[in-house]
N, C-alpha and C. Protein backbone atom coordinates (compact mmCIF):
# COMPACT_ATOMS: atom_id res chain seq x y z
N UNK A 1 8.09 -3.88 -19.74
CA UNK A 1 8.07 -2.93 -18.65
C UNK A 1 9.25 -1.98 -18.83
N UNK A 2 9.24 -0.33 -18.78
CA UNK A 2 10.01 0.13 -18.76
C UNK A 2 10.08 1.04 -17.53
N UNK A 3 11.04 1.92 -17.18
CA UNK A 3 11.30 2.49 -15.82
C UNK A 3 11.01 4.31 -16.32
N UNK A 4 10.52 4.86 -15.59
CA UNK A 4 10.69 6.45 -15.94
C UNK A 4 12.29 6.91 -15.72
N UNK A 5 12.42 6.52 -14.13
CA UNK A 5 13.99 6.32 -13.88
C UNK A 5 14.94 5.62 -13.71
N UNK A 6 15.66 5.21 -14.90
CA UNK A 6 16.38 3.81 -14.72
C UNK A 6 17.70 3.93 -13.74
N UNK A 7 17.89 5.51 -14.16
CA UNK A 7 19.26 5.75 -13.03
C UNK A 7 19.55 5.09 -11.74
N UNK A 8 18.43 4.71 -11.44
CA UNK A 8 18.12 4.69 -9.71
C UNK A 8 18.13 3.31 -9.49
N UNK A 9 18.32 2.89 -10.57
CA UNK A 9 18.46 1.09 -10.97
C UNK A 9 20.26 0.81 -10.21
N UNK A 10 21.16 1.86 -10.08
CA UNK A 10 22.48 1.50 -10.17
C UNK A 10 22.52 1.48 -8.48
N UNK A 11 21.04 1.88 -7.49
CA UNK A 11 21.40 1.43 -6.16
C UNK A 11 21.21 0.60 -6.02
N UNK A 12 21.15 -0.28 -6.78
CA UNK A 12 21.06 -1.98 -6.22
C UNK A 12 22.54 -2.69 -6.28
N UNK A 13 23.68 -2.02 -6.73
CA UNK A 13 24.87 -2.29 -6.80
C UNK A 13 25.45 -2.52 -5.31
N UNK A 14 24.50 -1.11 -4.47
CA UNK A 14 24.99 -1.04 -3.35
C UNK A 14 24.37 -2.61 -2.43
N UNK A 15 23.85 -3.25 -2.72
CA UNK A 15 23.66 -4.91 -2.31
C UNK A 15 24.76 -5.03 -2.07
N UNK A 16 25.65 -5.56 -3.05
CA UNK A 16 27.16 -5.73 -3.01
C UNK A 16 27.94 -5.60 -1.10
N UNK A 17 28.06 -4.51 -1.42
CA UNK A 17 28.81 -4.61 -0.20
C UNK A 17 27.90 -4.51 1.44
N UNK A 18 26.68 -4.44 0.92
CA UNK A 18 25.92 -4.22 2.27
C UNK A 18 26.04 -6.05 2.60
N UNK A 19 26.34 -6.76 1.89
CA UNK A 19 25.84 -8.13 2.09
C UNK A 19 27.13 -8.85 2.51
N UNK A 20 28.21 -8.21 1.88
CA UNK A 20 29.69 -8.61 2.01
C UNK A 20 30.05 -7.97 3.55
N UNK A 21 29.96 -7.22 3.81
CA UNK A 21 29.74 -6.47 5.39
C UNK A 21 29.02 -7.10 5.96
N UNK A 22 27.90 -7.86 6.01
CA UNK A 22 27.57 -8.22 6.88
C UNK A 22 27.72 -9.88 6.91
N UNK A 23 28.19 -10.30 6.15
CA UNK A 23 28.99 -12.10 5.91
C UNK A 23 30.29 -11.48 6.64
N UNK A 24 31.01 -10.86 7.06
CA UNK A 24 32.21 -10.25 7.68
C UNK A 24 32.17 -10.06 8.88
N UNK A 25 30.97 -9.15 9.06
CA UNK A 25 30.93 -8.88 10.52
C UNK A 25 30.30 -10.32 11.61
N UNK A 26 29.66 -11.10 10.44
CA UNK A 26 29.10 -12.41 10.93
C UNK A 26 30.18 -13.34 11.25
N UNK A 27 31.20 -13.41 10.46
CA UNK A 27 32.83 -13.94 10.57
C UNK A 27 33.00 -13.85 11.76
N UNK A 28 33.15 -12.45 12.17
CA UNK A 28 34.24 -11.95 12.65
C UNK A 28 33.61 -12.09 14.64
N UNK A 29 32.48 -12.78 14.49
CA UNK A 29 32.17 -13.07 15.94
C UNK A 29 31.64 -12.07 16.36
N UNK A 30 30.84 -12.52 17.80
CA UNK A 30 30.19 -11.02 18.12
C UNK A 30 30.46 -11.26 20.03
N UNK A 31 29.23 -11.27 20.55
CA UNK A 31 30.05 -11.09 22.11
C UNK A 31 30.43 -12.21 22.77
N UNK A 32 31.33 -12.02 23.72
CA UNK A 32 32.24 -14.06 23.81
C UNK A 32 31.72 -14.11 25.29
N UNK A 33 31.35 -15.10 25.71
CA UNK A 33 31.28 -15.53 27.21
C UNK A 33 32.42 -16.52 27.50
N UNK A 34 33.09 -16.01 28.78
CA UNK A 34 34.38 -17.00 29.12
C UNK A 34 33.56 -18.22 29.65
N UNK A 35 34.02 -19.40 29.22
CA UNK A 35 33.60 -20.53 30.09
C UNK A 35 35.14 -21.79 29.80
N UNK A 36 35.03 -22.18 30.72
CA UNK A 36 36.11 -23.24 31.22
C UNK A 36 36.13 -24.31 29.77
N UNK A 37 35.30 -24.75 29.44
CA UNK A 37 35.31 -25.84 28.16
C UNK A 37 34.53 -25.64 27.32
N UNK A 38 34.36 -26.11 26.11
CA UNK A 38 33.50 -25.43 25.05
C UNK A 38 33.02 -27.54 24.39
N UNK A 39 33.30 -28.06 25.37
CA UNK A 39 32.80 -29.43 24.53
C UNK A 39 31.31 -30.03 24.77
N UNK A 40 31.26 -29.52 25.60
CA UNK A 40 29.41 -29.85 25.66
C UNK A 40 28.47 -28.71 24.87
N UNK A 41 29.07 -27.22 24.28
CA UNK A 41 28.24 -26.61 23.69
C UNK A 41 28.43 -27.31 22.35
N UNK A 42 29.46 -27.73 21.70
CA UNK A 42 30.08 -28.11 20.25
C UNK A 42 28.96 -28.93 19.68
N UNK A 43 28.09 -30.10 20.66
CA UNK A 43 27.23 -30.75 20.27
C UNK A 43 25.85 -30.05 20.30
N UNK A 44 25.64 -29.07 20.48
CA UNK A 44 23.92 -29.28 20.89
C UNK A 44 23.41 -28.61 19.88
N UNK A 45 22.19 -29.31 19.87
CA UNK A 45 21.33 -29.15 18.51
C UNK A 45 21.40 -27.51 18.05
N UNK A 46 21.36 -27.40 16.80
CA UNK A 46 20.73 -26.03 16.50
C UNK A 46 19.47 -25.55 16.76
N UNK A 47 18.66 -24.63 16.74
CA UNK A 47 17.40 -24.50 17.07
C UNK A 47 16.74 -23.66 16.18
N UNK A 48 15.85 -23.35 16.06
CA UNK A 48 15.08 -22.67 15.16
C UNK A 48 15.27 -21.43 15.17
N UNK A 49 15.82 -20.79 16.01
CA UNK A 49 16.92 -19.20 16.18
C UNK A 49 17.42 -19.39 15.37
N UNK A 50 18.65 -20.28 15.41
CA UNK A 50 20.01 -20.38 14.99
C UNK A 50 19.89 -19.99 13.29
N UNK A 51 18.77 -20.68 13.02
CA UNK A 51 18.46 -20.72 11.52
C UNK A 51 17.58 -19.28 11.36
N UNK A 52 17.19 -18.81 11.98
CA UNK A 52 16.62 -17.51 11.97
C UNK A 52 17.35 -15.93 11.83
N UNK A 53 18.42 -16.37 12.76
CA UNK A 53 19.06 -15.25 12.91
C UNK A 53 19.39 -14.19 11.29
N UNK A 54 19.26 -14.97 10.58
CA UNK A 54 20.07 -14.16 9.23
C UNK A 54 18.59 -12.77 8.43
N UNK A 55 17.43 -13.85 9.18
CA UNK A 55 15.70 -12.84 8.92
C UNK A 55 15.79 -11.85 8.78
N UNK A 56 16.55 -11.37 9.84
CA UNK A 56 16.24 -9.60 9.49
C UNK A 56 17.26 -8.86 8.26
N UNK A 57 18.14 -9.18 8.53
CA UNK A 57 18.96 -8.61 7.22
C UNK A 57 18.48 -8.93 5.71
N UNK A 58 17.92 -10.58 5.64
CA UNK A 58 17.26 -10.58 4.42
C UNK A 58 16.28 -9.37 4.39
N UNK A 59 15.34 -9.32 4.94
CA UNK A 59 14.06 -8.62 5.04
C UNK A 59 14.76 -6.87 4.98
N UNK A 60 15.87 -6.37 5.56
CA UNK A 60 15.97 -5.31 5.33
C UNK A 60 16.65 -5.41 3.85
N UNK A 61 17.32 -6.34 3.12
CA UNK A 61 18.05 -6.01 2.02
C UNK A 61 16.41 -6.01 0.67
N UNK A 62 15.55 -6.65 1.01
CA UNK A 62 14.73 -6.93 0.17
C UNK A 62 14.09 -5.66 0.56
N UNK A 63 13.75 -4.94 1.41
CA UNK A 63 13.57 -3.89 1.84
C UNK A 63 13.94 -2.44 0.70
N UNK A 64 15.35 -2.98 1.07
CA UNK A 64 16.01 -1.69 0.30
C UNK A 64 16.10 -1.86 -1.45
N UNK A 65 16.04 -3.28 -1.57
CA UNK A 65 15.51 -3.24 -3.10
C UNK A 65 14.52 -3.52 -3.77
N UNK A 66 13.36 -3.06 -2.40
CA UNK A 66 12.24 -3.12 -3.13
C UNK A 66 11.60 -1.46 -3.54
N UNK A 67 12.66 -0.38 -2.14
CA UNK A 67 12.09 0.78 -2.33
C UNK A 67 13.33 1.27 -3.51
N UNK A 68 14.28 0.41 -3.80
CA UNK A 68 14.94 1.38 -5.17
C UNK A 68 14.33 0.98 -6.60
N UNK A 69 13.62 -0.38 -6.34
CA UNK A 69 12.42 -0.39 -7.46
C UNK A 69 11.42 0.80 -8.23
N UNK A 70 11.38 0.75 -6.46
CA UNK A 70 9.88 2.06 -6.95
C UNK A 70 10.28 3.40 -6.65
N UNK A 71 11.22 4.22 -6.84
CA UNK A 71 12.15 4.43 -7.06
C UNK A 71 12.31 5.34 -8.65
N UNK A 72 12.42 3.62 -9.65
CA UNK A 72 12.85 3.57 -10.59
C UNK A 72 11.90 3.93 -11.04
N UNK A 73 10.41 3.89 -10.76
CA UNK A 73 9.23 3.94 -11.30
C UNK A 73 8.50 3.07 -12.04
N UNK A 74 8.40 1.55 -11.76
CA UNK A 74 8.13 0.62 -13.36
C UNK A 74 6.76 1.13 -13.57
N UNK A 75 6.97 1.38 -15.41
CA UNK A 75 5.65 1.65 -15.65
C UNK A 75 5.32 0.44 -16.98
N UNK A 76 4.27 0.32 -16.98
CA UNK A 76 3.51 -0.56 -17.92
C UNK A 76 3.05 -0.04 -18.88
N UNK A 77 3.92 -0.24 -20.49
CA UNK A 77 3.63 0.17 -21.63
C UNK A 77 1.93 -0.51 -21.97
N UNK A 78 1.22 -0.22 -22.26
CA UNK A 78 -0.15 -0.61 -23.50
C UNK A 78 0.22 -0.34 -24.57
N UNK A 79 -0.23 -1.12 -25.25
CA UNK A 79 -0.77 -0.50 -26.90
C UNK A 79 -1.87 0.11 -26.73
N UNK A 80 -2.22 1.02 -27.94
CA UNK A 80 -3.65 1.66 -28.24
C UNK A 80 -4.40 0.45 -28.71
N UNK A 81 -5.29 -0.28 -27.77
CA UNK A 81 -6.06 -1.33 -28.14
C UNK A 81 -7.51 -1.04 -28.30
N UNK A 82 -8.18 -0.97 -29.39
CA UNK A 82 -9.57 -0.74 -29.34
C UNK A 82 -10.94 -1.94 -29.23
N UNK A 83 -11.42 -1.59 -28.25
CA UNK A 83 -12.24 -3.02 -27.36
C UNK A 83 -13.56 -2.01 -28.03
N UNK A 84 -14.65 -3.04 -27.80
CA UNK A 84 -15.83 -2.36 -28.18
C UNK A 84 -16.47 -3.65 -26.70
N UNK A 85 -17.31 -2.61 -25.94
CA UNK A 85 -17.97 -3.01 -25.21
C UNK A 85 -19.70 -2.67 -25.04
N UNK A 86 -20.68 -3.70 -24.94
CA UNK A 86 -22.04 -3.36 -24.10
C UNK A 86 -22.34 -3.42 -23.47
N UNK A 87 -23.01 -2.55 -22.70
CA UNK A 87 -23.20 -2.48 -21.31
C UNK A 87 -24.51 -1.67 -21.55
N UNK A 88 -25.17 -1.73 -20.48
CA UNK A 88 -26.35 -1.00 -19.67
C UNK A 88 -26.40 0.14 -19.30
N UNK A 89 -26.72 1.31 -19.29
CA UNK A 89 -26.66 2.50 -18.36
C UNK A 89 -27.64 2.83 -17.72
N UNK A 90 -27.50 2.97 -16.71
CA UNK A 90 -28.66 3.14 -15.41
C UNK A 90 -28.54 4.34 -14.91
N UNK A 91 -29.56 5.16 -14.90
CA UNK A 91 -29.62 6.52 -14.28
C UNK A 91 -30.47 6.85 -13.35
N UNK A 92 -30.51 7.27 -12.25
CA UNK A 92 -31.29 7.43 -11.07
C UNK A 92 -31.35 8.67 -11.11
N UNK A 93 -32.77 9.78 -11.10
CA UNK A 93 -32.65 10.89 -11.05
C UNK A 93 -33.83 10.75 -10.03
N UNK A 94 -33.52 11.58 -8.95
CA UNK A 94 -34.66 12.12 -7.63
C UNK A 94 -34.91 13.67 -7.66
N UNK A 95 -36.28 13.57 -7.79
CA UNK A 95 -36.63 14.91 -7.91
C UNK A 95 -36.98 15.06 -6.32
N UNK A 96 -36.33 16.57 -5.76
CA UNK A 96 -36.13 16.45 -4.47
C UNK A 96 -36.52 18.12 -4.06
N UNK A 97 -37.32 18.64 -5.26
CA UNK A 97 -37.95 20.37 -4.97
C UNK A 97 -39.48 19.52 -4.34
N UNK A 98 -39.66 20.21 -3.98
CA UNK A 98 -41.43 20.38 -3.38
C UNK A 98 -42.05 21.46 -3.95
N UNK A 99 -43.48 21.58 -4.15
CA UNK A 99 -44.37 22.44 -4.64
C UNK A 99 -43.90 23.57 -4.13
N UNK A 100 -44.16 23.72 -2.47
CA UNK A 100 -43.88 25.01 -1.71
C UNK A 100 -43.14 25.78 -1.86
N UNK A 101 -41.79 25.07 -2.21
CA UNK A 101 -40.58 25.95 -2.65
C UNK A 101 -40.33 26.89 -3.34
N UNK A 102 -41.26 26.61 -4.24
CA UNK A 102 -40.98 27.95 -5.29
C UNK A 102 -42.06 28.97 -4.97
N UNK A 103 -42.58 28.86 -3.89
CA UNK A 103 -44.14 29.54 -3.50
C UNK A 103 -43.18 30.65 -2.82
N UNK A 104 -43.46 31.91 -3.12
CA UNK A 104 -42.95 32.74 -2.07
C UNK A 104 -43.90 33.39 -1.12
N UNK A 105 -43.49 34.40 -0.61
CA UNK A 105 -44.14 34.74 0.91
C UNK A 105 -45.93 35.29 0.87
N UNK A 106 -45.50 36.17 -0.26
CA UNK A 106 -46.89 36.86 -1.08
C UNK A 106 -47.82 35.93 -1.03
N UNK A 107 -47.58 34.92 -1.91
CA UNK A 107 -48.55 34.19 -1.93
C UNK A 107 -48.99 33.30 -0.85
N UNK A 108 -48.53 33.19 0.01
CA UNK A 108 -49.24 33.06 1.15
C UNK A 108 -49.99 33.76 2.09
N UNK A 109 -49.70 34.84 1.93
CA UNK A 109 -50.20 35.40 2.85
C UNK A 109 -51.57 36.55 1.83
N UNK A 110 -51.36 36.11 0.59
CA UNK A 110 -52.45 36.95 -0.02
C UNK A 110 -53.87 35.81 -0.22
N UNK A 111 -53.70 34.88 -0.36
CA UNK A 111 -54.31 33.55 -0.30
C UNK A 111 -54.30 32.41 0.74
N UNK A 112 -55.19 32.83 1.86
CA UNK A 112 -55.17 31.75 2.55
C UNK A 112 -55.34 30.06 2.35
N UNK A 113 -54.55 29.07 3.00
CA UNK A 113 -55.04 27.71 2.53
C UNK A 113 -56.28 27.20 2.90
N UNK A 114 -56.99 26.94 1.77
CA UNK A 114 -58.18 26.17 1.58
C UNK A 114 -58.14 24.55 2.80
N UNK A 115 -59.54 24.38 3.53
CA UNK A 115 -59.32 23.43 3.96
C UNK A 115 -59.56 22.04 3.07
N UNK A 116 -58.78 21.00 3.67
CA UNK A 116 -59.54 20.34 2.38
C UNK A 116 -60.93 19.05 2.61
N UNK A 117 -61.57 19.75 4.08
CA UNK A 117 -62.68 19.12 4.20
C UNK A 117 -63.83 20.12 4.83
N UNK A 118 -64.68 20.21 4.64
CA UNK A 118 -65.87 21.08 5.30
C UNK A 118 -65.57 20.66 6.96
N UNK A 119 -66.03 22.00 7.32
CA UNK A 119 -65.66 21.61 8.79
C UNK A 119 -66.87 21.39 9.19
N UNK A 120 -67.40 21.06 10.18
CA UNK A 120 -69.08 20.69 11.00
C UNK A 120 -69.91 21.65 11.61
């Protein structure tokens, strides 16, 4: 696989610090509620949030290196491979003029239509 633009390969560097920024800002705490003791929160289970919370940032970093992928352009070399194949060919042709059509006005009206039964 090669890229049309590989240049565009060097924004994935920017991972780096988008990921380090946000292990930092995760550090660094976010909004505090005052409460009198903190020993009955210390125990309680984690929950299926807790383990969640990190979702969206994965999903935006895979995000952003999935659109500097394409981006890059991957394209898929071939060889000149020569296949020999048989197959069938099926052709449907509908003939879709009518007699009348090509009849113009003249001739109608210089030749009346014949009935096509004796009348009584």
């Amino acid at each position: 696989m090669q890229f049309a633009s590989p240049h565009y390969l060097w924004l994935l560097t920017l991972l780096a610090p988008m990921t380090a920024y946000y292990v930092w800002r995760t550090m660094q705490g976010g909004a505090a509620i005052r409460i009198s003791t903190v020993a009955g929160v210390l125990h309680a289970p984690k929950t299926v949030r807790h383990y969640l919370r990190h979702l969206p940032f994965a999903l935006r970093a895979a995000a952003f290196a999935l659109l500097v992928v394409a981006l890059a352009r991957p394209q898929d070399i071939e060889q000149n491979v020569r296949t020999n194949t048989e197959g069938i060919d099926i052709v449907l042709a509908i003939d879709v003029s009518s007699p009348t059509a090509t009849a113009t006005a003249s001739d109608w009206w210089s030749s009346p239509p014949k009935p096509s039964r004796k009348a009584p």
